[in-house]
C-alpha atoms as a PDB file:
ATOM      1  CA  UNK A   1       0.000   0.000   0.000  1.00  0.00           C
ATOM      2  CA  UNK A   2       1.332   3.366  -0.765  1.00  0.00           C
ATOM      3  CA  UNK A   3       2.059   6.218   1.717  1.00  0.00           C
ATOM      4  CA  UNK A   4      -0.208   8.701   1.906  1.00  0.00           C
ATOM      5  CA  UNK A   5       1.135  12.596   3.434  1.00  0.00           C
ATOM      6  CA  UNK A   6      -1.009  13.123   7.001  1.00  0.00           C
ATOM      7  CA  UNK A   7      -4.059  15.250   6.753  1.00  0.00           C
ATOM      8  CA  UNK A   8      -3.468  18.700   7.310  1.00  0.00           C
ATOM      9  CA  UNK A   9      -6.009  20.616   9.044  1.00  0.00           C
ATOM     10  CA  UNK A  10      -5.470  24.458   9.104  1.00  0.00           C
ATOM     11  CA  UNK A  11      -5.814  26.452  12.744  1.00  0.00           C
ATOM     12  CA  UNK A  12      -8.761  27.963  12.817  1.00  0.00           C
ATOM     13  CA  UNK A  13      -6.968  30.739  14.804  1.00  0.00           C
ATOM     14  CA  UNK A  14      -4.885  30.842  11.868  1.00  0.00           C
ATOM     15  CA  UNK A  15      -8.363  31.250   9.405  1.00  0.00           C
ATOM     16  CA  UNK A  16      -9.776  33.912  11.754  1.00  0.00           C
ATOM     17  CA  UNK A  17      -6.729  35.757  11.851  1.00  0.00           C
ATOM     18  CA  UNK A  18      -6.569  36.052   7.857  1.00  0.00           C
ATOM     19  CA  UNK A  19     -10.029  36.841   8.011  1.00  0.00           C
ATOM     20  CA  UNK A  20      -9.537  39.833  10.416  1.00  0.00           C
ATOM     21  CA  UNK A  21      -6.657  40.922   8.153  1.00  0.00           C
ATOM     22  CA  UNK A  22      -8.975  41.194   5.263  1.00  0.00           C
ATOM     23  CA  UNK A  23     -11.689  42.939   6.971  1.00  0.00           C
ATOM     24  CA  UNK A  24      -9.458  45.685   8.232  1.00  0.00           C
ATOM     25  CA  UNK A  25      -7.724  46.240   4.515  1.00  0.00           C
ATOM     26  CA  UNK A  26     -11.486  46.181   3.249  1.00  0.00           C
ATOM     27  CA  UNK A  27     -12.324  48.583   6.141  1.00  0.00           C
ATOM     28  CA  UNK A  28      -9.881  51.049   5.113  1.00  0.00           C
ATOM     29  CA  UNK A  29     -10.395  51.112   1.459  1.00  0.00           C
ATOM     30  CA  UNK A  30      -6.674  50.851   0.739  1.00  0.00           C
ATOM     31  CA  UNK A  31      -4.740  48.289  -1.127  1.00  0.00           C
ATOM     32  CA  UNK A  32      -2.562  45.716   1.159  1.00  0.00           C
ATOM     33  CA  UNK A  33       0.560  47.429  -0.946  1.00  0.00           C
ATOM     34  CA  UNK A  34      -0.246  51.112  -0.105  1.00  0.00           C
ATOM     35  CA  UNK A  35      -1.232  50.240   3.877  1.00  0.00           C
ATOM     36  CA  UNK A  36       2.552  47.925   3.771  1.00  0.00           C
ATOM     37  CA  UNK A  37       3.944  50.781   2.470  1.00  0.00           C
ATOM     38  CA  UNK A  38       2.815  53.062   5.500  1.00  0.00           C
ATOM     39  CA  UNK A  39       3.365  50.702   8.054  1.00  0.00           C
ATOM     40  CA  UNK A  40       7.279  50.183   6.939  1.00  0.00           C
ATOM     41  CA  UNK A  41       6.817  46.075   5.477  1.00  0.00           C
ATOM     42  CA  UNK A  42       7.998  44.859   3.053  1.00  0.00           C
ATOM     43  CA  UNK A  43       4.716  44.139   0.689  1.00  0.00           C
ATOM     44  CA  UNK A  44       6.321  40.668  -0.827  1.00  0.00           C
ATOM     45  CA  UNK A  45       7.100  39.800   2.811  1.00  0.00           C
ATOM     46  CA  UNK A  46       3.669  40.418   4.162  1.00  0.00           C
ATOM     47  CA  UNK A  47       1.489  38.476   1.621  1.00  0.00           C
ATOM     48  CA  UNK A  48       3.856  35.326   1.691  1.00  0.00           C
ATOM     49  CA  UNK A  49       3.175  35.231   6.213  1.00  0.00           C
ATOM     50  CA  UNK A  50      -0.278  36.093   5.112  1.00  0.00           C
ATOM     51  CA  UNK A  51      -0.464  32.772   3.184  1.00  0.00           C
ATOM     52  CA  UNK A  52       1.108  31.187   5.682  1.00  0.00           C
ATOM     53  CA  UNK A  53      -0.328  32.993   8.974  1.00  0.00           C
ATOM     54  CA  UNK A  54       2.094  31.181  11.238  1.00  0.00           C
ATOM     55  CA  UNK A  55       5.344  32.322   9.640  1.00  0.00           C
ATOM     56  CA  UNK A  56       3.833  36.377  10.381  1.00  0.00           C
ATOM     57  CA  UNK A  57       6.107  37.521  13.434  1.00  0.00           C
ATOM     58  CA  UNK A  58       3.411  39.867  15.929  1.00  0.00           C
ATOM     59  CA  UNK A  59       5.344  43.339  14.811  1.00  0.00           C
ATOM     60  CA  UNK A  60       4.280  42.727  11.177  1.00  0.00           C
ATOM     61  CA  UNK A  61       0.692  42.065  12.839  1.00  0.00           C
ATOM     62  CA  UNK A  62       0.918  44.795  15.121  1.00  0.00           C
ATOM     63  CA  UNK A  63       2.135  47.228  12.777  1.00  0.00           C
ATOM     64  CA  UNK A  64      -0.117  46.641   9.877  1.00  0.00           C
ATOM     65  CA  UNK A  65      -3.164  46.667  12.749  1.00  0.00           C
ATOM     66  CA  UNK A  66      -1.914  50.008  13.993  1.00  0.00           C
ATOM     67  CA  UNK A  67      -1.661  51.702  10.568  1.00  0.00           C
ATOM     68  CA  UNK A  68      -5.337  50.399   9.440  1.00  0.00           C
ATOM     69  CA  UNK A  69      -6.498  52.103  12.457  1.00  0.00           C
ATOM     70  CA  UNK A  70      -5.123  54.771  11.743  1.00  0.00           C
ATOM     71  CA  UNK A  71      -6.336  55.097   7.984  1.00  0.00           C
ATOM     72  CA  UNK A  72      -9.499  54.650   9.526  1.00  0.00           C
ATOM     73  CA  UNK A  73     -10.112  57.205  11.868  1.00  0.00           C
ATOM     74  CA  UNK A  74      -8.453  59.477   8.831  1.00  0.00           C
ATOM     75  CA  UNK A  75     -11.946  58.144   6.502  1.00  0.00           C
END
């Protein structure tokens, strides 16, 4: 019988946490590359954690949560 690669079940902190990403980008009404820009992270960088939420270190998170508040209260 062949081997078969475990199933992989994805976090569902990990799915939330995307999720939240995504509504705070759609909040502001910016593109993920301008609101990288303003927060100082490198845009490439950024999308690859997003893909893979557990790679993301907490300043990229923190940073890119401060900034979208801050485009926000600037709507």
């Amino acid at each position: 019988m062949p081997r078969t690669p475990p199933l992989v079940r994805k976090d569902p902190r990990g799915v939330e946490l995307r999720g939240e990403l995504a509504k705070m980008q759609e909040m502001t009404g910016k593109s993920y590359k301008y609101l990288c820009r303003k927060a100082g992270i490198e845009y490439g960088t950024f999308m690859a954690h997003k893909l893979d939420i557990e790679s993301m270190r907490l300043g990229e998170l923190w940073k890119f949560k401060d900034i979208c508040e801050k485009e926000m209260r600037n709507v």
